[in-house]
Protein backbone atom coordinates (compact mmCIF):
# COMPACT_ATOMS: atom_id res chain seq x y z
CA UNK A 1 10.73 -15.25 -10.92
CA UNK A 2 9.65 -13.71 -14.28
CA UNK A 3 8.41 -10.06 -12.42
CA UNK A 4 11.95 -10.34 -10.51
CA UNK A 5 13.43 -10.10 -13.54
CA UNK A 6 11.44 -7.91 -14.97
CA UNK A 7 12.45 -5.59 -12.34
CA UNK A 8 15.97 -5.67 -12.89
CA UNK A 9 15.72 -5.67 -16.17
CA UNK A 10 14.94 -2.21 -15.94
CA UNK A 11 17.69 -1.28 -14.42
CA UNK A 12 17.21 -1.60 -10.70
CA UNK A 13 17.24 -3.92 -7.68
CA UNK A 14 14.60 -6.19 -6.52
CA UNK A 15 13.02 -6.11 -3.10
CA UNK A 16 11.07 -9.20 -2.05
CA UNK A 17 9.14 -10.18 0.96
CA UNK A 18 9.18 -13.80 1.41
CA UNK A 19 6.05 -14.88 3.73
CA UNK A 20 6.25 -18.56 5.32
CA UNK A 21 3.01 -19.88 6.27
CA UNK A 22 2.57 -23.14 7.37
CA UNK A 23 6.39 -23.58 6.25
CA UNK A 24 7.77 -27.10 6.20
CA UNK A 25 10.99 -26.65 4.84
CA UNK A 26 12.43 -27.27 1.90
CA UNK A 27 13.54 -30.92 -0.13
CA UNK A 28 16.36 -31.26 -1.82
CA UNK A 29 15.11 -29.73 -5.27
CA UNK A 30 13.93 -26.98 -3.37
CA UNK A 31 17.07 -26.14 -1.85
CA UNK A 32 18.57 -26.72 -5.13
CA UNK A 33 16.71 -24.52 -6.94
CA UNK A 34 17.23 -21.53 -3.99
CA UNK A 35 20.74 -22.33 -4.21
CA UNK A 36 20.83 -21.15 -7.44
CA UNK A 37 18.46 -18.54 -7.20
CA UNK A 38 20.93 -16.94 -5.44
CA UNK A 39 23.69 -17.37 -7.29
CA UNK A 40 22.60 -15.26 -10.04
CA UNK A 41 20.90 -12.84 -8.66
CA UNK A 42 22.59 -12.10 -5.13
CA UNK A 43 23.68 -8.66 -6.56
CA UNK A 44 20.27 -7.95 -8.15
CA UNK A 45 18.17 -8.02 -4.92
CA UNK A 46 18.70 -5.02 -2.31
CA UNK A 47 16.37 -5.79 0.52
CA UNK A 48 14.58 -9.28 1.48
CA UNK A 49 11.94 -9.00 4.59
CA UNK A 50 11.31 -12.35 5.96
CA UNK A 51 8.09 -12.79 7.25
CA UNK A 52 7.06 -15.92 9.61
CA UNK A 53 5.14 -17.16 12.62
CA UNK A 54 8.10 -19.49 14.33
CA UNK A 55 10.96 -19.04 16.35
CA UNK A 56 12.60 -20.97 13.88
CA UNK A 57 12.16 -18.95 10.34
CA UNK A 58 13.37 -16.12 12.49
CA UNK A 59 16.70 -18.31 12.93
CA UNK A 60 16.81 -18.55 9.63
CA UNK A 61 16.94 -14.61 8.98
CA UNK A 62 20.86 -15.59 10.20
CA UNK A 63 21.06 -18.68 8.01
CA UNK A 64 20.69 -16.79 4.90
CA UNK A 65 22.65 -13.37 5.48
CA UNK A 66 26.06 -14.93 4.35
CA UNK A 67 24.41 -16.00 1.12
CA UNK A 68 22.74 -12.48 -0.25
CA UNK A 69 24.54 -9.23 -0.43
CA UNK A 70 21.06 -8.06 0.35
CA UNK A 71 19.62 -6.19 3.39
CA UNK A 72 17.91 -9.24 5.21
CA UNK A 73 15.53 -8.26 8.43
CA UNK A 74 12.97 -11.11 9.98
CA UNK A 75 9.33 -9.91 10.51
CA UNK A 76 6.55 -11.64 12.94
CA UNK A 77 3.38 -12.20 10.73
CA UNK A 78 1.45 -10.09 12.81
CA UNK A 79 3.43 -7.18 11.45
CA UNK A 80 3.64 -7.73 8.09
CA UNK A 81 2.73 -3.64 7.65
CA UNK A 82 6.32 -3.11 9.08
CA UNK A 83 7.99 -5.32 6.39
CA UNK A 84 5.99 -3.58 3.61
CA UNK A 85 7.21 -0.56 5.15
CA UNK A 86 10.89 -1.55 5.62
CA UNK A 87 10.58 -2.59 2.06
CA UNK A 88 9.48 1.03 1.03
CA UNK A 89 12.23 3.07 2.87
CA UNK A 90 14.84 4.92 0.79
């Protein structure tokens, strides 16, 4: 959290790459906390690559578009080079 803000603190937008490995899901203070996450910085972040191993963190590419203003595109973990380079683009 702190380098996220540090980021748009300087005037910008974020970009993050979120990598689930052995992903369980979340409890409820988890969720909580996300929840909020969001809240205050859904205009901050520009571009989110999801990167996972199961069909069902791709599914959840979906789950969370309606939440972000950001850019949100799901990567396989065997091409986590492509979501560094989405991340890059202009």
């Amino acid at each position: 959290m702190p380098s996220i803000d540090a980021a748009i603190a300087k005037g910008g937008k974020a970009r993050l790459l979120a990598q689930f490995h052995d992903f369980q899901g979340w409890d409820l203070h988890a969720l909580w906390d996300d929840i909020k996450f969001s809240a205050t910085h859904c205009t901050k972040i520009e571009r989110v690559a999801l990167v996972g191993e199961k069909t069902w963190e791709k599914w959840m590419t979906c789950v969370c578009k309606p939440f972000t203003m950001a850019k949100v595109q799901y990567f396989d973990a065997s091409n986590i080079a492509a979501a560094w380079a989405w991340l890059k683009e202009a």
